[in-house]
PDB file of N, CA and C in Angstrom:
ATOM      1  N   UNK A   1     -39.440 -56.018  13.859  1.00  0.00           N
ATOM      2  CA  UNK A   1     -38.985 -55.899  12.483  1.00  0.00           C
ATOM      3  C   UNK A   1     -39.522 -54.600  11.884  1.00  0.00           C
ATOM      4  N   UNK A   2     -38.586 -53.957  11.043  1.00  0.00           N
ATOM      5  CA  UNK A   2     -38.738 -52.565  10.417  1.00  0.00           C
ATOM      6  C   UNK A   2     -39.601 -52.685   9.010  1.00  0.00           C
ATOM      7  N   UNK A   3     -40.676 -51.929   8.684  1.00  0.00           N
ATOM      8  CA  UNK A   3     -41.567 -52.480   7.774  1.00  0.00           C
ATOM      9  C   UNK A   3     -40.670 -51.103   6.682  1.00  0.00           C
ATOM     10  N   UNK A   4     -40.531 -50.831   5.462  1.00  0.00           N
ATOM     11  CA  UNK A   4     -40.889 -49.901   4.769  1.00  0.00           C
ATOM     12  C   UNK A   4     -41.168 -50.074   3.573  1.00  0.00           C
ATOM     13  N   UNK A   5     -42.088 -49.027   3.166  1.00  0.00           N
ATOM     14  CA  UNK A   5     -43.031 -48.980   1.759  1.00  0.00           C
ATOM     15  C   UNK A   5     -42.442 -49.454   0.516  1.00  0.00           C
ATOM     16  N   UNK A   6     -41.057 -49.677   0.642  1.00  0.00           N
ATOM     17  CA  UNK A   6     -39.986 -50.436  -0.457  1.00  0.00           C
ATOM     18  C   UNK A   6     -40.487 -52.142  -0.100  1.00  0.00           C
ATOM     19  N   UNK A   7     -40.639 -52.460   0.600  1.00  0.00           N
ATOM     20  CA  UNK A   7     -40.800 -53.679   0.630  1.00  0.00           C
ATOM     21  C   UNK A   7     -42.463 -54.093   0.006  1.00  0.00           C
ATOM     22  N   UNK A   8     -42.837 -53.596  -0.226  1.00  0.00           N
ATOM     23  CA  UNK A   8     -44.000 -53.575  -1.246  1.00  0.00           C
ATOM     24  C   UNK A   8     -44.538 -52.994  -2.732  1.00  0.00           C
ATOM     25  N   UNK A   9     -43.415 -52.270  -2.802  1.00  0.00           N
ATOM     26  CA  UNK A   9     -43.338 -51.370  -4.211  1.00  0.00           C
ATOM     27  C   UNK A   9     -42.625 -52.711  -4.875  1.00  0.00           C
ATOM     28  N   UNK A  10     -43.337 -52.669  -6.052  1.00  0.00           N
ATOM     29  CA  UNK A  10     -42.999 -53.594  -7.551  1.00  0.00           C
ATOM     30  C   UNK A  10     -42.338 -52.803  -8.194  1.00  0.00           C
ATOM     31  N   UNK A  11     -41.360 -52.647  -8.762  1.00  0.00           N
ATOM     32  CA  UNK A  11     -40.629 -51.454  -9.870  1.00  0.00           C
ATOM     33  C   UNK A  11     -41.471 -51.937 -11.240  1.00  0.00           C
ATOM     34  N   UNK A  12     -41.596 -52.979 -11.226  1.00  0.00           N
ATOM     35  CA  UNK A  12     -41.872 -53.906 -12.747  1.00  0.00           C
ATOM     36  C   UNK A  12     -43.320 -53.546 -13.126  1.00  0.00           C
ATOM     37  N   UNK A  13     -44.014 -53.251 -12.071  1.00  0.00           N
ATOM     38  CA  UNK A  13     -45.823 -52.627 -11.992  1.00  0.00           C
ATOM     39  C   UNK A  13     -46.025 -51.808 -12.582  1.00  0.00           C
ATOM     40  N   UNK A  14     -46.709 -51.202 -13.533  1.00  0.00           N
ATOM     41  CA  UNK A  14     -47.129 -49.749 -14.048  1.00  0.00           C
ATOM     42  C   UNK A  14     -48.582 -49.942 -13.113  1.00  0.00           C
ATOM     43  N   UNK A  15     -47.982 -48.571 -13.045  1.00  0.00           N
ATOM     44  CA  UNK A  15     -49.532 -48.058 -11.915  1.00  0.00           C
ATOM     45  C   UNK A  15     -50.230 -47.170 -13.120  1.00  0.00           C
ATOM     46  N   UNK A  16     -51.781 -47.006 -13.160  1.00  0.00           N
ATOM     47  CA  UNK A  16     -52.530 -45.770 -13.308  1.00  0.00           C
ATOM     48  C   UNK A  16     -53.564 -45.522 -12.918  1.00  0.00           C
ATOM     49  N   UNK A  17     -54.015 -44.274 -13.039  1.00  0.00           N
ATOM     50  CA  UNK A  17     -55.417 -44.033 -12.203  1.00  0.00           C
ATOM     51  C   UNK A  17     -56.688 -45.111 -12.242  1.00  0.00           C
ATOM     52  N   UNK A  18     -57.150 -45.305 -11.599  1.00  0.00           N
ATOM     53  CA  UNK A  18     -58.547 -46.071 -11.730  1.00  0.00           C
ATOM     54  C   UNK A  18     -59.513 -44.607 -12.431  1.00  0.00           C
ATOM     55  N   UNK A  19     -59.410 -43.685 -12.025  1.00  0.00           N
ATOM     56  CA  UNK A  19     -60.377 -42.706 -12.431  1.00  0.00           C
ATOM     57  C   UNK A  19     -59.400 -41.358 -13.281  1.00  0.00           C
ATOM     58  N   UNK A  20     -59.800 -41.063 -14.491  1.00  0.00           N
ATOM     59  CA  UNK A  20     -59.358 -39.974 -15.480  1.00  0.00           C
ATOM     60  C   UNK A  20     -60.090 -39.271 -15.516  1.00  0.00           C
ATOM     61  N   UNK A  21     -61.125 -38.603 -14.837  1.00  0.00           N
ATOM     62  CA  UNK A  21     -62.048 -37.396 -14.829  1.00  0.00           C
ATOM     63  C   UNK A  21     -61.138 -36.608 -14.075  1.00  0.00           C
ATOM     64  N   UNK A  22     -61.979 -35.428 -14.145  1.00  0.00           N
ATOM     65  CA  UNK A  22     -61.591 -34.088 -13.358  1.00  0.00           C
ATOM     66  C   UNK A  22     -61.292 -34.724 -11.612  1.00  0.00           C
ATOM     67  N   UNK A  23     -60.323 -33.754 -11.476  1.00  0.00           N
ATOM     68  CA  UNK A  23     -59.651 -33.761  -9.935  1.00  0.00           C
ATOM     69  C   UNK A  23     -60.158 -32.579  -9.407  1.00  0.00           C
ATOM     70  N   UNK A  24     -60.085 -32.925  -7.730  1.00  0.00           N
ATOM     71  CA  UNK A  24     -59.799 -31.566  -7.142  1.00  0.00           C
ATOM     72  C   UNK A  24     -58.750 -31.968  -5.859  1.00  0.00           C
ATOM     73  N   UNK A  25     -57.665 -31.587  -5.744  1.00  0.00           N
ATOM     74  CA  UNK A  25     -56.245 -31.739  -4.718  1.00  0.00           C
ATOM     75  C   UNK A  25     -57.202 -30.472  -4.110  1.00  0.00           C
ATOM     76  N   UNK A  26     -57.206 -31.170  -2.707  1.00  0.00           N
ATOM     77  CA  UNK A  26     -57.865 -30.675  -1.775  1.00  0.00           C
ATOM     78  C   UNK A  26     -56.601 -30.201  -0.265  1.00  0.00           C
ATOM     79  N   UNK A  27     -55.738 -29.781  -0.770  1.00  0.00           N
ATOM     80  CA  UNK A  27     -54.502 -29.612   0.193  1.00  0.00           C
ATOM     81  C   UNK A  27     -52.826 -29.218  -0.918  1.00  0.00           C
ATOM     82  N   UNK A  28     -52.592 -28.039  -1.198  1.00  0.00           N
ATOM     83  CA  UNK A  28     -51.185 -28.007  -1.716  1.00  0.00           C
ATOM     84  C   UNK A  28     -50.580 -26.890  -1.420  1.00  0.00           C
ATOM     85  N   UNK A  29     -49.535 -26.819  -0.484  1.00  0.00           N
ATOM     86  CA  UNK A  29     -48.736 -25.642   0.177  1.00  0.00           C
ATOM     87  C   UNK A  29     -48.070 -25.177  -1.435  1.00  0.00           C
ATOM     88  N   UNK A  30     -48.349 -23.547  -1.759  1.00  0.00           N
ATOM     89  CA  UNK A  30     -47.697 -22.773  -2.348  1.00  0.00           C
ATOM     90  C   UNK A  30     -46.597 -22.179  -1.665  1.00  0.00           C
ATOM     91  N   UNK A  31     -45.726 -22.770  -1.746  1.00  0.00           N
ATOM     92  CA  UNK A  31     -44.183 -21.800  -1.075  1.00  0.00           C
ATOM     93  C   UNK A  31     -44.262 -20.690  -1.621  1.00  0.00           C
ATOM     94  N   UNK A  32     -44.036 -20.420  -3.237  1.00  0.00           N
ATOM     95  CA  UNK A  32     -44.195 -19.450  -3.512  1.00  0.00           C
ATOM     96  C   UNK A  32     -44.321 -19.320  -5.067  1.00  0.00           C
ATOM     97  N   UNK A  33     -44.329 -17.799  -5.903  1.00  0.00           N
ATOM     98  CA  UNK A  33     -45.282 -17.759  -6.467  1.00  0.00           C
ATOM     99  C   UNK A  33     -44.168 -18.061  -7.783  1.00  0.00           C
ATOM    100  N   UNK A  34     -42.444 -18.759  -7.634  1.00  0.00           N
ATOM    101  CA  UNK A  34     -41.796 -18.406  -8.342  1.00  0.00           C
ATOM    102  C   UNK A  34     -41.860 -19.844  -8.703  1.00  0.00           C
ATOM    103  N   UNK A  35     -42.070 -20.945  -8.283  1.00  0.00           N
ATOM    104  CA  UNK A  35     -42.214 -22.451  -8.442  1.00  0.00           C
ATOM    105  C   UNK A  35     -43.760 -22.825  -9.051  1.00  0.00           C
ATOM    106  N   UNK A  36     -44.442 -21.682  -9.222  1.00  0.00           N
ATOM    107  CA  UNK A  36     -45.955 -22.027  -9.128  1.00  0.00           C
ATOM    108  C   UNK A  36     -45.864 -23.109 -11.332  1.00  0.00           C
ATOM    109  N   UNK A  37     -45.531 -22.635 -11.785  1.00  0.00           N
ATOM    110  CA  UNK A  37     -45.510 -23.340 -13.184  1.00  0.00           C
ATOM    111  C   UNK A  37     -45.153 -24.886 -13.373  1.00  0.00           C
ATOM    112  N   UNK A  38     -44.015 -25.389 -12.792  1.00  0.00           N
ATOM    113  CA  UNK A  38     -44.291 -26.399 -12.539  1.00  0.00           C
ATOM    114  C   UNK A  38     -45.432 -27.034 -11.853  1.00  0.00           C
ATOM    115  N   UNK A  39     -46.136 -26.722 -10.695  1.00  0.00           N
ATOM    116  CA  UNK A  39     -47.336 -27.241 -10.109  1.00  0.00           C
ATOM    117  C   UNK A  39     -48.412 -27.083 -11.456  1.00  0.00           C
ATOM    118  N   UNK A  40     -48.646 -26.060 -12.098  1.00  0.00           N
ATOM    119  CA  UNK A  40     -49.777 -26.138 -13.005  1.00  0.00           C
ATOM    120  C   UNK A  40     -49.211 -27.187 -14.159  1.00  0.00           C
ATOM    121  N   UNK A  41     -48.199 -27.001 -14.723  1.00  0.00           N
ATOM    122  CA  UNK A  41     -48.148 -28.442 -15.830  1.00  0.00           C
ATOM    123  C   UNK A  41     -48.389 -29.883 -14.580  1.00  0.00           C
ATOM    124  N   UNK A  42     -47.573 -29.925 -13.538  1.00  0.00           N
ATOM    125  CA  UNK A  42     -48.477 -31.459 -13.168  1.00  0.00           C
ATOM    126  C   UNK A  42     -49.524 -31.288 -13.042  1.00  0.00           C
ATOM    127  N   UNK A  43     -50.361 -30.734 -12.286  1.00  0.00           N
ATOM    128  CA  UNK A  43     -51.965 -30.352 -12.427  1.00  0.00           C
ATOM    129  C   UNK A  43     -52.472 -31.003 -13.769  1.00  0.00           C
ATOM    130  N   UNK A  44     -51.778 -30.180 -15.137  1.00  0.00           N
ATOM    131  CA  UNK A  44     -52.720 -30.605 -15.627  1.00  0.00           C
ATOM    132  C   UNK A  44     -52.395 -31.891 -16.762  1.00  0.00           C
ATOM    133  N   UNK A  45     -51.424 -32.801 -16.344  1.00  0.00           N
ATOM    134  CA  UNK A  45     -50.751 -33.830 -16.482  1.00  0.00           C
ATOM    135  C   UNK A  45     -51.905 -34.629 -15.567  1.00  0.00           C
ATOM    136  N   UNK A  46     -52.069 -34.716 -14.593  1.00  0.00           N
ATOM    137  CA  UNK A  46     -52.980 -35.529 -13.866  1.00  0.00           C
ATOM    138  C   UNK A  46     -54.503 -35.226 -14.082  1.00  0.00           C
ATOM    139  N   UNK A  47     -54.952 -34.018 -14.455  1.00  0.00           N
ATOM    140  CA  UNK A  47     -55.982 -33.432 -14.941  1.00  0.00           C
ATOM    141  C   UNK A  47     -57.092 -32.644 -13.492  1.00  0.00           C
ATOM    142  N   UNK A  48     -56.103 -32.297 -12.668  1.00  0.00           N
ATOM    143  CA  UNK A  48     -56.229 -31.386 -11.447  1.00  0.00           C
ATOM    144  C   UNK A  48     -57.115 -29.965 -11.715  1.00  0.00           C
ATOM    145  N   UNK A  49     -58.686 -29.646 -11.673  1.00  0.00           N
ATOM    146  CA  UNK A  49     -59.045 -28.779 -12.186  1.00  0.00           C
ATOM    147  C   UNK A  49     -59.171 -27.587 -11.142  1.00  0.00           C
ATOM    148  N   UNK A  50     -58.920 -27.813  -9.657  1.00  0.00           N
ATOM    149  CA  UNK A  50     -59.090 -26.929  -9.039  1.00  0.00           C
ATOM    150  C   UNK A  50     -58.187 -27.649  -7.351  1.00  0.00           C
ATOM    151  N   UNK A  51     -57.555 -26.121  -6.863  1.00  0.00           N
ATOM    152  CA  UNK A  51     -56.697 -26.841  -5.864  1.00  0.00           C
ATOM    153  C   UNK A  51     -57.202 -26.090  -4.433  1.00  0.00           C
ATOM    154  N   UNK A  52     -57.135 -26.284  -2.745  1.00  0.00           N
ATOM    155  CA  UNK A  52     -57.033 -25.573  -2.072  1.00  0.00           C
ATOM    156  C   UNK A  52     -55.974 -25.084  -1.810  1.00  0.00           C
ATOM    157  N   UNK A  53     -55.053 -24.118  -2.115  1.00  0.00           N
ATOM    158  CA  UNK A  53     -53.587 -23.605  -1.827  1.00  0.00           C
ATOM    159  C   UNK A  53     -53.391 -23.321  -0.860  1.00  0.00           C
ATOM    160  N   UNK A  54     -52.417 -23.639  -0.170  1.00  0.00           N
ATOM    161  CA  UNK A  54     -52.038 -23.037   1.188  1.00  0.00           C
ATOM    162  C   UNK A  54     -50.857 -22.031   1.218  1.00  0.00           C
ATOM    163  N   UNK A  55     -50.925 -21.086   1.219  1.00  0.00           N
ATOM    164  CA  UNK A  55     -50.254 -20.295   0.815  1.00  0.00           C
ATOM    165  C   UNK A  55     -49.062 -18.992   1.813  1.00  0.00           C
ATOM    166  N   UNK A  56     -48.181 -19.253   1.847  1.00  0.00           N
ATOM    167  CA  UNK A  56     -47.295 -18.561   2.448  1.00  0.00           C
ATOM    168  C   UNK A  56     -46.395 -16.897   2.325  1.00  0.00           C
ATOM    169  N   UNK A  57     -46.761 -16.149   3.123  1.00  0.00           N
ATOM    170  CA  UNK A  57     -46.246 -14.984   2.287  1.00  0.00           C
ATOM    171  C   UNK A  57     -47.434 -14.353   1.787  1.00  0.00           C
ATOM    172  N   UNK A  58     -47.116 -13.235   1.406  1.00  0.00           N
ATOM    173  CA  UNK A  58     -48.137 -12.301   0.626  1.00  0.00           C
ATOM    174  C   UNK A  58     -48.373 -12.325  -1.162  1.00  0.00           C
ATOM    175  N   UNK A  59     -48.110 -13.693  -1.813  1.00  0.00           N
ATOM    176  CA  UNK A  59     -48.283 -13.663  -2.982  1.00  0.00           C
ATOM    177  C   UNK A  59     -49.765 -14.096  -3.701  1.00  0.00           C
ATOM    178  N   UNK A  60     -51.075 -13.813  -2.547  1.00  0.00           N
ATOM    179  CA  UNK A  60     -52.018 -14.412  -3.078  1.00  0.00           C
ATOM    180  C   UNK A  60     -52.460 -13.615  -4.290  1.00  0.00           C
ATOM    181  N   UNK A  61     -52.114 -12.491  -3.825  1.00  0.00           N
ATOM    182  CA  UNK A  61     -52.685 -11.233  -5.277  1.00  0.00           C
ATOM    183  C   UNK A  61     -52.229 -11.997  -6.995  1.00  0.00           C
ATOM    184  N   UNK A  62     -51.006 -12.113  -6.299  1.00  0.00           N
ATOM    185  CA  UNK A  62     -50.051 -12.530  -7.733  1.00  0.00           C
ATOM    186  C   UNK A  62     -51.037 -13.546  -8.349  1.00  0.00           C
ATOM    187  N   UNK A  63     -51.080 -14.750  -6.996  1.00  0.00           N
ATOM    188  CA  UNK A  63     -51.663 -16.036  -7.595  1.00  0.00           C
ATOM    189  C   UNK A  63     -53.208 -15.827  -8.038  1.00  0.00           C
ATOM    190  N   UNK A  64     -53.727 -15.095  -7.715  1.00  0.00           N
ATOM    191  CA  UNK A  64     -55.459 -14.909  -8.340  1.00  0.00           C
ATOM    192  C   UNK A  64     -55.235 -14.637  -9.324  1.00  0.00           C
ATOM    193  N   UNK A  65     -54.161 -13.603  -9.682  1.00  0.00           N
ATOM    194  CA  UNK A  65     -54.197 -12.556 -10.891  1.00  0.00           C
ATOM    195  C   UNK A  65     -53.825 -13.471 -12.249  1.00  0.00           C
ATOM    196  N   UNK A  66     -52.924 -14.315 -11.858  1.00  0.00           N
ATOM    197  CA  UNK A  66     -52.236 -15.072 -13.086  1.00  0.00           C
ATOM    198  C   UNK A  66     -52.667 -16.528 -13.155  1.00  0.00           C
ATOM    199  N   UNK A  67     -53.307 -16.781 -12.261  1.00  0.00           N
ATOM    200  CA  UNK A  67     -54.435 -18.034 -12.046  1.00  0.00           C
ATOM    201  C   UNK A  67     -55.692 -18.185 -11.694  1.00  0.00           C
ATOM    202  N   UNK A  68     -56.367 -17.593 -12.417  1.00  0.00           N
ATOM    203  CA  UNK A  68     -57.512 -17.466 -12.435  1.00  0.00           C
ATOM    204  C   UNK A  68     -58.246 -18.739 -12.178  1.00  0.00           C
ATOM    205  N   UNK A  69     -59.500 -19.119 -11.535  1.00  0.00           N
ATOM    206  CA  UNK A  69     -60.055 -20.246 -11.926  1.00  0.00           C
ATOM    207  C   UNK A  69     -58.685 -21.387 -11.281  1.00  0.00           C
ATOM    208  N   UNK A  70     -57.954 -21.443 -11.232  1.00  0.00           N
ATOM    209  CA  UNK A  70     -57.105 -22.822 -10.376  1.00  0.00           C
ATOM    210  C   UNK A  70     -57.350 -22.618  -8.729  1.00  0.00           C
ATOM    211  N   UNK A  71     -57.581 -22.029  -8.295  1.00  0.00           N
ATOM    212  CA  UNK A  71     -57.178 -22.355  -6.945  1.00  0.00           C
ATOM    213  C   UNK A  71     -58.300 -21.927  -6.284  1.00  0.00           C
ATOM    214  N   UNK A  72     -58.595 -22.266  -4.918  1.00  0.00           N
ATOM    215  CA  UNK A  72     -59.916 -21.703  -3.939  1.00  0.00           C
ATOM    216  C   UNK A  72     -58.992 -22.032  -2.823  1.00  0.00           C
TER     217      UNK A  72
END
């Protein structure tokens, strides 16, 4: 028998964090540097204070320069 993660999701459930302090997302591929604004409003919707980026392409300059302090 085929198990999937729908067969355990409640729609009717509100989920939320057990913990509202500071985050750190320890893993998030930057495709690139033209999508990067959306990632910082969820960031800081979840309250994400620092990320490891994985980063593709030569836009790290960009991303230090205009994100200071977000990413390592």
């Amino acid at each position: 028998m085929q198990e999937y993660i729908s067969d355990y999701f409640n729609d009717d459930v509100a989920f939320s964090s057990k913990y509202n302090g500071p985050k750190f997302d320890a893993h998030v591929h930057l495709g690139s540097i033209d999508g990067i604004h959306n990632l910082i409003k969820f960031r800081e919707e979840f309250n994400i204070k620092k990320s490891v980026g994985i980063i593709w392409g030569n836009d790290y300059d960009k991303l230090e320069t205009n994100f200071p302090d977000k990413f390592v």
